[in-house]
Protein backbone atom coordinates (compact mmCIF):
# COMPACT_ATOMS: atom_id res chain seq x y z
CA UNK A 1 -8.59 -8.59 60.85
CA UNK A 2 -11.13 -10.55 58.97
CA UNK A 3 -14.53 -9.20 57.35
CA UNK A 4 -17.66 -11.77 57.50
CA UNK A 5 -18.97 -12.56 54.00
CA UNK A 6 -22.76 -12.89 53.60
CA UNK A 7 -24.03 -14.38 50.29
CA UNK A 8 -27.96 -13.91 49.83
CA UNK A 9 -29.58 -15.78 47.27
CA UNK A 10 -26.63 -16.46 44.53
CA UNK A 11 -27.58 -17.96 41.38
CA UNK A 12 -25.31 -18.24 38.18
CA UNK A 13 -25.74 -20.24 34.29
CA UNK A 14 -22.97 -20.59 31.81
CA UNK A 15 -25.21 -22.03 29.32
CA UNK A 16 -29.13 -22.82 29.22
CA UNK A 17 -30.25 -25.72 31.82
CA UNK A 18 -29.09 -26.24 35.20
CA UNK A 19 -27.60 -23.43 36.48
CA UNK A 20 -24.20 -23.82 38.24
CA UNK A 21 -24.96 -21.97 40.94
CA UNK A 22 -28.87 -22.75 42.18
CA UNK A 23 -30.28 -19.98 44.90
CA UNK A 24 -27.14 -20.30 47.57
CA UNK A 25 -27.39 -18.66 50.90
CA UNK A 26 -24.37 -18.68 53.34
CA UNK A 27 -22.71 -16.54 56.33
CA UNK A 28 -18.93 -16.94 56.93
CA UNK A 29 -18.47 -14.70 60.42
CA UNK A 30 -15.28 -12.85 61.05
CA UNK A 31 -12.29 -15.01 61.54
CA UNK A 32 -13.75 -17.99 60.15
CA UNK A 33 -13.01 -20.35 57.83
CA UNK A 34 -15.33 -22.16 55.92
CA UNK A 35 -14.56 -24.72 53.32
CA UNK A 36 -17.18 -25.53 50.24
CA UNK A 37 -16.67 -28.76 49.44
CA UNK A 38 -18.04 -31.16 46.75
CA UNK A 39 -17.53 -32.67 43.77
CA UNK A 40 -16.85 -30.86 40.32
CA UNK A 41 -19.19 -29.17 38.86
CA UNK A 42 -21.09 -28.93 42.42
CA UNK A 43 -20.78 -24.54 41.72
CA UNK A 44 -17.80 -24.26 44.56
CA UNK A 45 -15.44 -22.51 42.51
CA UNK A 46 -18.55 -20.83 40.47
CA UNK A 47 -19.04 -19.20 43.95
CA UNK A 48 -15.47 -18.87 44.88
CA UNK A 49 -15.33 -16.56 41.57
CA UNK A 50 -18.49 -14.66 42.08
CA UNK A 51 -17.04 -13.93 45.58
CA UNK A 52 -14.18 -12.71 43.82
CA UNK A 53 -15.38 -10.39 41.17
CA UNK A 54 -14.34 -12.76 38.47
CA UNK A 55 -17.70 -13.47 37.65
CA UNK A 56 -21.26 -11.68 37.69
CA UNK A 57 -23.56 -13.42 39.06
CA UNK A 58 -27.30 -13.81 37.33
CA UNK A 59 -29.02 -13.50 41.09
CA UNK A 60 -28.33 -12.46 44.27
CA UNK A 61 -26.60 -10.40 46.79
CA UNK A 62 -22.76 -10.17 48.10
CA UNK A 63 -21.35 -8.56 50.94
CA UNK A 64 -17.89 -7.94 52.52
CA UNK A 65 -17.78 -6.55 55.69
CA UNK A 66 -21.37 -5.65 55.78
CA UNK A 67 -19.88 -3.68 52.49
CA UNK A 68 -22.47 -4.57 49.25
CA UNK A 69 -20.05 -5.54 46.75
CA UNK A 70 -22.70 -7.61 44.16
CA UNK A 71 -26.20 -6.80 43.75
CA UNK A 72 -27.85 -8.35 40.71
CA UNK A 73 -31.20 -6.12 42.01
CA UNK A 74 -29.64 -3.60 42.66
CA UNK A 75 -26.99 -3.38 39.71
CA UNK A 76 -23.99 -3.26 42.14
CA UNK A 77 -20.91 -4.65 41.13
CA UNK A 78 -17.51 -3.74 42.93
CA UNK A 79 -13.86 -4.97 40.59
CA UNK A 80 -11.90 -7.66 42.39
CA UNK A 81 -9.24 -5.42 43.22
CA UNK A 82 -11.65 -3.02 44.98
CA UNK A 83 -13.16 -5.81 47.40
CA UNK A 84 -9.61 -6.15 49.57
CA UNK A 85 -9.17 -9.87 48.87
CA UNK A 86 -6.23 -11.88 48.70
CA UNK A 87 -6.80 -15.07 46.85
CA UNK A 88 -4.54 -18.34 46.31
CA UNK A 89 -5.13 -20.24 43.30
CA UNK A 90 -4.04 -23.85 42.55
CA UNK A 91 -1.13 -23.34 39.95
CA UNK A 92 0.42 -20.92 42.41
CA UNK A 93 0.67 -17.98 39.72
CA UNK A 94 3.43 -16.70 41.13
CA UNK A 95 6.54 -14.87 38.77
CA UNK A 96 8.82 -17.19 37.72
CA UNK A 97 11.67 -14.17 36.82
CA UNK A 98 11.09 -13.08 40.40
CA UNK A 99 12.65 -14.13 43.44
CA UNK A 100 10.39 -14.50 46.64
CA UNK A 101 10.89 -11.23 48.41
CA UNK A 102 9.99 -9.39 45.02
CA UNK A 103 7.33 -11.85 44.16
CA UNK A 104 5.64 -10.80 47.92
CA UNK A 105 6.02 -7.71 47.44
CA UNK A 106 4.77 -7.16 44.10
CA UNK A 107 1.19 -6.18 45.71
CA UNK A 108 2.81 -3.47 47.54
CA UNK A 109 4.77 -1.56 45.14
CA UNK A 110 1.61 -1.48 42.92
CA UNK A 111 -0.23 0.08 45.71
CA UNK A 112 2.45 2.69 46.09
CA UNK A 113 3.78 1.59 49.79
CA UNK A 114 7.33 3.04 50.24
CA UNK A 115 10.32 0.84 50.49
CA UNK A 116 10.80 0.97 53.73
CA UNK A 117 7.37 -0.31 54.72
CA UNK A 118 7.60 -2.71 52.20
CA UNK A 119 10.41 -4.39 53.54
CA UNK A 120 9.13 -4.60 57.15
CA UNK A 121 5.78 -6.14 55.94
CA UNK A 122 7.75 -8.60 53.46
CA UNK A 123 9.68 -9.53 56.46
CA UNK A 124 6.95 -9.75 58.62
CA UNK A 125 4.82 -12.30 56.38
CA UNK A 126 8.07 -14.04 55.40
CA UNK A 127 8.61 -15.22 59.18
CA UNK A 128 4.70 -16.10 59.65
CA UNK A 129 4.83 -18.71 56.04
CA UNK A 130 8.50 -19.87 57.51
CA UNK A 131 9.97 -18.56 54.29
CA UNK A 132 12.35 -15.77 55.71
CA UNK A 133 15.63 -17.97 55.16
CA UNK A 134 14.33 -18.52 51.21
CA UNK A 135 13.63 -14.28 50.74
CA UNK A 136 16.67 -13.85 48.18
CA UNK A 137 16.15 -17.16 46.29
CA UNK A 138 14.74 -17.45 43.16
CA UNK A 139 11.30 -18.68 43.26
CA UNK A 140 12.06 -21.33 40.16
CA UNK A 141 14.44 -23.04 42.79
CA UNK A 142 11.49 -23.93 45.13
CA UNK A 143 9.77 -27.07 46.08
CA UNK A 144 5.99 -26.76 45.50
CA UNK A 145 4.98 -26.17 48.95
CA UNK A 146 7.37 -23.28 49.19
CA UNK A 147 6.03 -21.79 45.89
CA UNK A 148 2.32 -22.30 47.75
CA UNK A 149 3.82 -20.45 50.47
CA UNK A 150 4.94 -17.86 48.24
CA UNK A 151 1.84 -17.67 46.81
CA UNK A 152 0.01 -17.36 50.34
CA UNK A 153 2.48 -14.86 51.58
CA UNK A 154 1.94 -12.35 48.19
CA UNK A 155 -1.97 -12.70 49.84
CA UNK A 156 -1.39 -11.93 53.05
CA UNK A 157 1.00 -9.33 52.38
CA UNK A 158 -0.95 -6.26 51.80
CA UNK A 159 -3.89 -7.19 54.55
CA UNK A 160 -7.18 -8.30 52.93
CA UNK A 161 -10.16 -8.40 54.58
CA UNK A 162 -10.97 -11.68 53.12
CA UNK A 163 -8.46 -14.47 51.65
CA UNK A 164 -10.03 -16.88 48.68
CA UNK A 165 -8.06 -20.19 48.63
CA UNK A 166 -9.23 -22.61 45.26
CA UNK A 167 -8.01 -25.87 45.91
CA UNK A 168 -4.28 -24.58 46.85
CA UNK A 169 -2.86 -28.45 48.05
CA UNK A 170 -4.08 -29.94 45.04
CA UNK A 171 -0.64 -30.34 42.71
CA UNK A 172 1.02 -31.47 46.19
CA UNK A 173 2.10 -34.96 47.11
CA UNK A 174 0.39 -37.00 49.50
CA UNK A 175 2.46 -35.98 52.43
CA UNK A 176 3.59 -32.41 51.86
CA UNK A 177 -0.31 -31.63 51.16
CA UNK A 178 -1.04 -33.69 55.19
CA UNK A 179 1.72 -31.34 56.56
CA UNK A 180 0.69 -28.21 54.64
CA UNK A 181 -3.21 -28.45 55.14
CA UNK A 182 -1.95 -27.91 59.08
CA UNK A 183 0.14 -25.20 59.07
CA UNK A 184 -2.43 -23.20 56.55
CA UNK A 185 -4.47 -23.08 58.68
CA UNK A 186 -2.37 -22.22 61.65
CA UNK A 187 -1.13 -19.64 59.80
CA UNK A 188 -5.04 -17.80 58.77
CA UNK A 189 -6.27 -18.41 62.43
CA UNK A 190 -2.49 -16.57 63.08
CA UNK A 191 -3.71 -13.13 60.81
CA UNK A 192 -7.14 -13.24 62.37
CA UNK A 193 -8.39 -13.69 58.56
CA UNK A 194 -11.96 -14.84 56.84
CA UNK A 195 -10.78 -17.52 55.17
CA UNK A 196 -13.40 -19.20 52.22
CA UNK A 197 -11.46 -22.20 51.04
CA UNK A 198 -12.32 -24.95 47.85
CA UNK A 199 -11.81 -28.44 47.69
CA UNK A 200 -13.34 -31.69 46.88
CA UNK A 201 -11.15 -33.90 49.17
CA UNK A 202 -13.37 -34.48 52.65
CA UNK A 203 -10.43 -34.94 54.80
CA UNK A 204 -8.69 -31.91 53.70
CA UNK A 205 -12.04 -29.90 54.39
CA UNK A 206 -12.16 -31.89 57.60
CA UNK A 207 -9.26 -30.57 59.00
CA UNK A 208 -9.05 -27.24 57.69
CA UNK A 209 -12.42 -25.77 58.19
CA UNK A 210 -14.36 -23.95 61.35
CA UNK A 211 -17.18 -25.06 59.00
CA UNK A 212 -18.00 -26.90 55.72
CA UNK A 213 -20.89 -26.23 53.12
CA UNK A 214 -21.35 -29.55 51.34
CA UNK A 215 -22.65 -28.85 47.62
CA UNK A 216 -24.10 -31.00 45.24
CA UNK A 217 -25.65 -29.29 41.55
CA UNK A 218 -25.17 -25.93 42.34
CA UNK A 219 -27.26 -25.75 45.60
CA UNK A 220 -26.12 -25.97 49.54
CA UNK A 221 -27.46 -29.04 51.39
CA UNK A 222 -25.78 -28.32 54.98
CA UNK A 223 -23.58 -26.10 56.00
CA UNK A 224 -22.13 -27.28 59.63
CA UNK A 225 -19.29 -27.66 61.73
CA UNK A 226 -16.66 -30.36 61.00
CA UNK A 227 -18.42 -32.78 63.90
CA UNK A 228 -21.96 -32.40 62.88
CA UNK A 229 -21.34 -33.10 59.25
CA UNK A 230 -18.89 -35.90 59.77
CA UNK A 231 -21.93 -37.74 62.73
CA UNK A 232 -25.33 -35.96 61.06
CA UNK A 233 -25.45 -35.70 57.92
CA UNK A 234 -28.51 -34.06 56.62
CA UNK A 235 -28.94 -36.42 53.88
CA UNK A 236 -27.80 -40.02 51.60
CA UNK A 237 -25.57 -37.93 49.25
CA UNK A 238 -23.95 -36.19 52.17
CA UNK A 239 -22.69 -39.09 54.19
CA UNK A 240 -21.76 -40.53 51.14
CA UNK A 241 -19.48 -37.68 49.94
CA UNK A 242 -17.86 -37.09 53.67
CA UNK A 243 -17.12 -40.63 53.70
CA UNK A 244 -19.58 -42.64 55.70
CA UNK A 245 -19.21 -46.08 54.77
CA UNK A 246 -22.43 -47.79 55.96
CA UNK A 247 -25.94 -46.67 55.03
CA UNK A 248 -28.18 -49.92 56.05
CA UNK A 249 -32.01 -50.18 55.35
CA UNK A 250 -33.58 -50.36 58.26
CA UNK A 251 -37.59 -50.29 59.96
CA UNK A 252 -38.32 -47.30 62.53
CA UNK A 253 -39.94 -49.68 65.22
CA UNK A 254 -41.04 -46.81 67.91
CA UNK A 255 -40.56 -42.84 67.51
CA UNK A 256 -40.62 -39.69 69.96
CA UNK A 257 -39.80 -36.58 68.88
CA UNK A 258 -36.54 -36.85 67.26
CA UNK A 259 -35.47 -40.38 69.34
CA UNK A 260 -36.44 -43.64 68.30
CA UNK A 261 -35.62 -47.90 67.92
CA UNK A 262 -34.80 -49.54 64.72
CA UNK A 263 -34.79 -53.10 63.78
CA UNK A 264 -31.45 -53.85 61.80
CA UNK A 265 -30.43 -57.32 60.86
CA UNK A 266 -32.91 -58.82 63.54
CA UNK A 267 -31.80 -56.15 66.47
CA UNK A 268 -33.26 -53.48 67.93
CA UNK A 269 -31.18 -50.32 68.41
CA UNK A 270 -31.31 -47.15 69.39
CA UNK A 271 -31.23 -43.61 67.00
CA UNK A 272 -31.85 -40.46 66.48
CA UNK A 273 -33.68 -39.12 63.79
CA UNK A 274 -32.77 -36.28 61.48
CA UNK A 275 -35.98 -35.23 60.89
CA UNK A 276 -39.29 -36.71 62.79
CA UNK A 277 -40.63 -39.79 61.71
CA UNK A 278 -43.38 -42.17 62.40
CA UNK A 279 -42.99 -45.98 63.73
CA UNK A 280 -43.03 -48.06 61.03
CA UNK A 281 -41.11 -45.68 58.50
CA UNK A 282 -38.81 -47.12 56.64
CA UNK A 283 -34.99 -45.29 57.78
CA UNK A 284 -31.33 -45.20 56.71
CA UNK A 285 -29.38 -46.28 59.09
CA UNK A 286 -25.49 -43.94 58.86
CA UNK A 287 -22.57 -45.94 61.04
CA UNK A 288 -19.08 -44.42 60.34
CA UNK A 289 -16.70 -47.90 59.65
CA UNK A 290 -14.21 -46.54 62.23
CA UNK A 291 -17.01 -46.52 65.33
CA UNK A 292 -17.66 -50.33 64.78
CA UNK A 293 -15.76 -52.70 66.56
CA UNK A 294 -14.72 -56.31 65.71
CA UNK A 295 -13.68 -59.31 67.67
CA UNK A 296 -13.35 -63.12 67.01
CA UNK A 297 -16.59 -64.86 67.00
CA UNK A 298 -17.54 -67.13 69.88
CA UNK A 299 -16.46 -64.41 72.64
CA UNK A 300 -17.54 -65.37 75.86
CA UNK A 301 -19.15 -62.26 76.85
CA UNK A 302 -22.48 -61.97 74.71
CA UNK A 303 -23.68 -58.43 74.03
CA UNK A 304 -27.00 -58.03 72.33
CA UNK A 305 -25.04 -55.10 70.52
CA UNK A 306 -23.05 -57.72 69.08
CA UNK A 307 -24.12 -58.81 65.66
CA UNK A 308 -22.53 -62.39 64.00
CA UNK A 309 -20.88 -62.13 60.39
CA UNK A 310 -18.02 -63.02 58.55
CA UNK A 311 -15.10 -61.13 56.85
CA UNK A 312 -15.72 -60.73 53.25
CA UNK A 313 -12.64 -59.00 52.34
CA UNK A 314 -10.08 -56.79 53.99
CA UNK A 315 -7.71 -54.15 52.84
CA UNK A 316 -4.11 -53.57 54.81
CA UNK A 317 -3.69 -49.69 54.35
CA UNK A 318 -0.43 -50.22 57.00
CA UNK A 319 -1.43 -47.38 59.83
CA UNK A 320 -5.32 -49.41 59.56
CA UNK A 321 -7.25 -52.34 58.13
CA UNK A 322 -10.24 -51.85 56.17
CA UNK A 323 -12.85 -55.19 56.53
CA UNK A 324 -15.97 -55.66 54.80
CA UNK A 325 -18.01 -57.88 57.10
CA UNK A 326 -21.19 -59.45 55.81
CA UNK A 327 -24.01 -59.76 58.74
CA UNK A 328 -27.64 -61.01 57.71
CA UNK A 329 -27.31 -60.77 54.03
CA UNK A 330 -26.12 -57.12 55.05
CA UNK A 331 -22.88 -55.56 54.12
CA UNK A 332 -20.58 -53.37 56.39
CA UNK A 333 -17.63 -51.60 56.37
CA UNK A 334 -15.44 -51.72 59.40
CA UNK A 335 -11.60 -50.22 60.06
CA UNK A 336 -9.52 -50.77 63.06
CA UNK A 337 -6.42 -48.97 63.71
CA UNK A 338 -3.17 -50.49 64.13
CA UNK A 339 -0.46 -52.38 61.67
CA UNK A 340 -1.03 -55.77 62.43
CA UNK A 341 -4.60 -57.07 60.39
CA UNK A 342 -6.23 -59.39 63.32
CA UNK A 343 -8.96 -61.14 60.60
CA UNK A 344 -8.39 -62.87 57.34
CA UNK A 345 -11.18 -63.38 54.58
CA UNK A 346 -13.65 -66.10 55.98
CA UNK A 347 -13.02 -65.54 59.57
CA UNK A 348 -16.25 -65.55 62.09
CA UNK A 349 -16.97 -62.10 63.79
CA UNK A 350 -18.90 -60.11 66.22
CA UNK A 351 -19.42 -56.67 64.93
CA UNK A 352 -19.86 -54.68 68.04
CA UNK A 353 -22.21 -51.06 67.38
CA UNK A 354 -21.27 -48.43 68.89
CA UNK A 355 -22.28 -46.97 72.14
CA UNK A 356 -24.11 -43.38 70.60
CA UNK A 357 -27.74 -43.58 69.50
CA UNK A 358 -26.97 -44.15 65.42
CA UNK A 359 -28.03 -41.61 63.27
CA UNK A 360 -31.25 -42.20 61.45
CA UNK A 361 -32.08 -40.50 57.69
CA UNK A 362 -35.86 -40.63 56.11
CA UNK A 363 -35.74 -42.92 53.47
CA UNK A 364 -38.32 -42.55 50.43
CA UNK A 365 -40.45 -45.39 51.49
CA UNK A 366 -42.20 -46.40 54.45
CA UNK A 367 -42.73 -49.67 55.35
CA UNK A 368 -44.78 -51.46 58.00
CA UNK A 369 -43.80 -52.62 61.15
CA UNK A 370 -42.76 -57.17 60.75
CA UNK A 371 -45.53 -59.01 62.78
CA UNK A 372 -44.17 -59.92 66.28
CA UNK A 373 -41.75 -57.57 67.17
CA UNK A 374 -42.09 -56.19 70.51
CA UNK A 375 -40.99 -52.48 69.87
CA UNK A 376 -40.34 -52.01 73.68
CA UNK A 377 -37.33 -54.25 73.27
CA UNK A 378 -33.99 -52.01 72.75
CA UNK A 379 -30.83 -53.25 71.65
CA UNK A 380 -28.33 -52.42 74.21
CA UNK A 381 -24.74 -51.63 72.88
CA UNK A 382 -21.84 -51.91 74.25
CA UNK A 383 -18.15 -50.83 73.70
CA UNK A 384 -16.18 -54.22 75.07
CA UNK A 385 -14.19 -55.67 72.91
């Protein structure tokens, strides 16, 4: 079974300046996997190696287990191979002269485990990667996903408490790394396994994690669930990086607590706030392209929720259609599923909002409030189509 890792105040510098890792707090529980994701030189494979025993950090506090293996403090510092971790690196680092049951096994016969138990575990993690056919083949005979699957197998093998994965799918095509990012983790959730996993690729973090610390110049800016980082991000930079699409200036027109009305392009609608606000701040408005809808202009149902614009541009990505829609001087992204486009360039629109309360971000000035706007007007939004 798995072993929660608690990181308490982590800071590391390679060189004088900004550090690369900047005060970083986390708590992966038992079982878990949690992904640190953002772009390079955020500190997520900084971490990943202080984690590991690979480096010493400057700061901080490390635990596995509720086991302290870094103190900076307290001058504690445990060697990688005493902290029971298995780790899978991106180059696969497997032995090339070895075929895959001796490459798995490798770990065991250094720790002394007798033949026969070697064989049984070898067999054992063989069957859970879906490499048991492969055991006899040379590992230079492998496609890379096998030799990833080697590699995860040799981690598994001799049960670590906690299993370090740093960016693993990278060197993989397009659709082997789709169909592998799946069956990794079916197959950690499978060993009951703490799982702390890198990568800078949002969908792959997405669909892989229990939970995701976004990080941006060494420091954490939210650590949440899959859901709440994808629909509230704590921040610009955040959204951004996970994808979001549409950021749109907008005017807080009434506020309570953490619910509140905007005026975008001329409407009124509803949000929630991140953090609480006053009326008349000045907010960010986050809509995800894929919860907007479109439909031909002149419809003869008329939703206040629906906004008039044109089609800028659109981009045929065969399974969707991306469309930049221009409403009110304002730009927006919009994608609807599907393999037939419905809307050229120039075509008249209705951009329909989505039915949720959008998400509303401080923005660093505040504004006041046009004359003549009744604030007790809301825009009402509507999912027809």
């Amino acid at each position: 079974m798995g072993a929660a890792l608690r990181i308490e105040g982590l800071s590391k510098a390679f060189a004088p300046g900004r550090p690369a890792i900047d005060d970083l707090s986390l708590t992966v529980e038992d079982g878990e996997i949690a992904v640190l994701l953002g772009p390079s030189g955020c500190g997520k494979t900084s971490t990943l190696r202080c984690v590991a025993g690979l480096e010493q950090p400057d700061a901080g506090r490390i635990a596995i287990g509720g086991n302290e293996v870094v103190s900076a403090s307290g001058g504690v510092f445990v060697p990688p191979q005493r902290r029971e971790l298995g780790m899978v690196f991106q180059s696969y680092a497997i032995w090339p002269h070895l075929d895959v049951r001796e490459n798995v096994a490798y770990p065991l016969r250094r720790r002394g485990v007798s033949r026969r138990e070697r064989a049984e575990r070898v067999d054992a993690v063989l069957d859970l990667v879906g490499l048991r056919n492969f055991a006899d083949r040379s590992v230079a005979t492998l496609s890379g996903g096998q030799a990833q699957r080697v590699a995860l197998a040799r981690s598994l093998v001799y049960e670590p408490r906690l299993l370090l994965l740093d960016e693993p799918l990278s060197n993989l095509d397009v659709a082997l790394r789709l169909r592998l990012r799946d069956e990794l983790r079916r197959i950690i959730k499978r060993t009951g396994l703490t799982a702390l996993f890198v990568t800078h690729d949002q969908s792959e973090a997405i669909a892989l994690a229990d939970r995701i610390a976004v990080m941006r110049d060494g420091r954490l800016l939210q650590f949440a669930t899959p859901t709440e980082l994808y629909n509230r991000p704590v921040d610009g930079f955040v959204a951004e990086f996970t994808g979001a699409g549409n950021l749109l200036p907008a005017t807080l027109l009434t506020a309570e607590e953490r619910k509140g009305v905007a005026l975008i392009a001329g409407k009124r609608l509803p949000v929630e706030l991140a953090r609480p606000a006053r009326s008349g701040t000045a907010v960010t408005i986050v809509i995800r392209p894929e919860n907007l809808r479109l439909r031909p202009a002149g419809t003869e149902r008329l939703d206040r929720a629906a906004l008039p614009g044109r089609i800028l541009s659109r981009r045929y990505q065969g399974a969707q259609t991306s469309y930049s829609v221009e409403i009110d001087g304002l730009v927006l992204e919009a994608v609807e599923a599907g393999s037939l486009p419905r809307f050229v360039e120039g075509d008249a629109v209705e951009v329909l909002l989505p039915r949720e309360p959008a998400w509303a971000l401080p923005s660093a000035a505040s504004i006041g409030v046009p004359p003549g706007i009744a604030p007790q007007l809301e825009l009402q939004t509507s999912d027809a189509a």
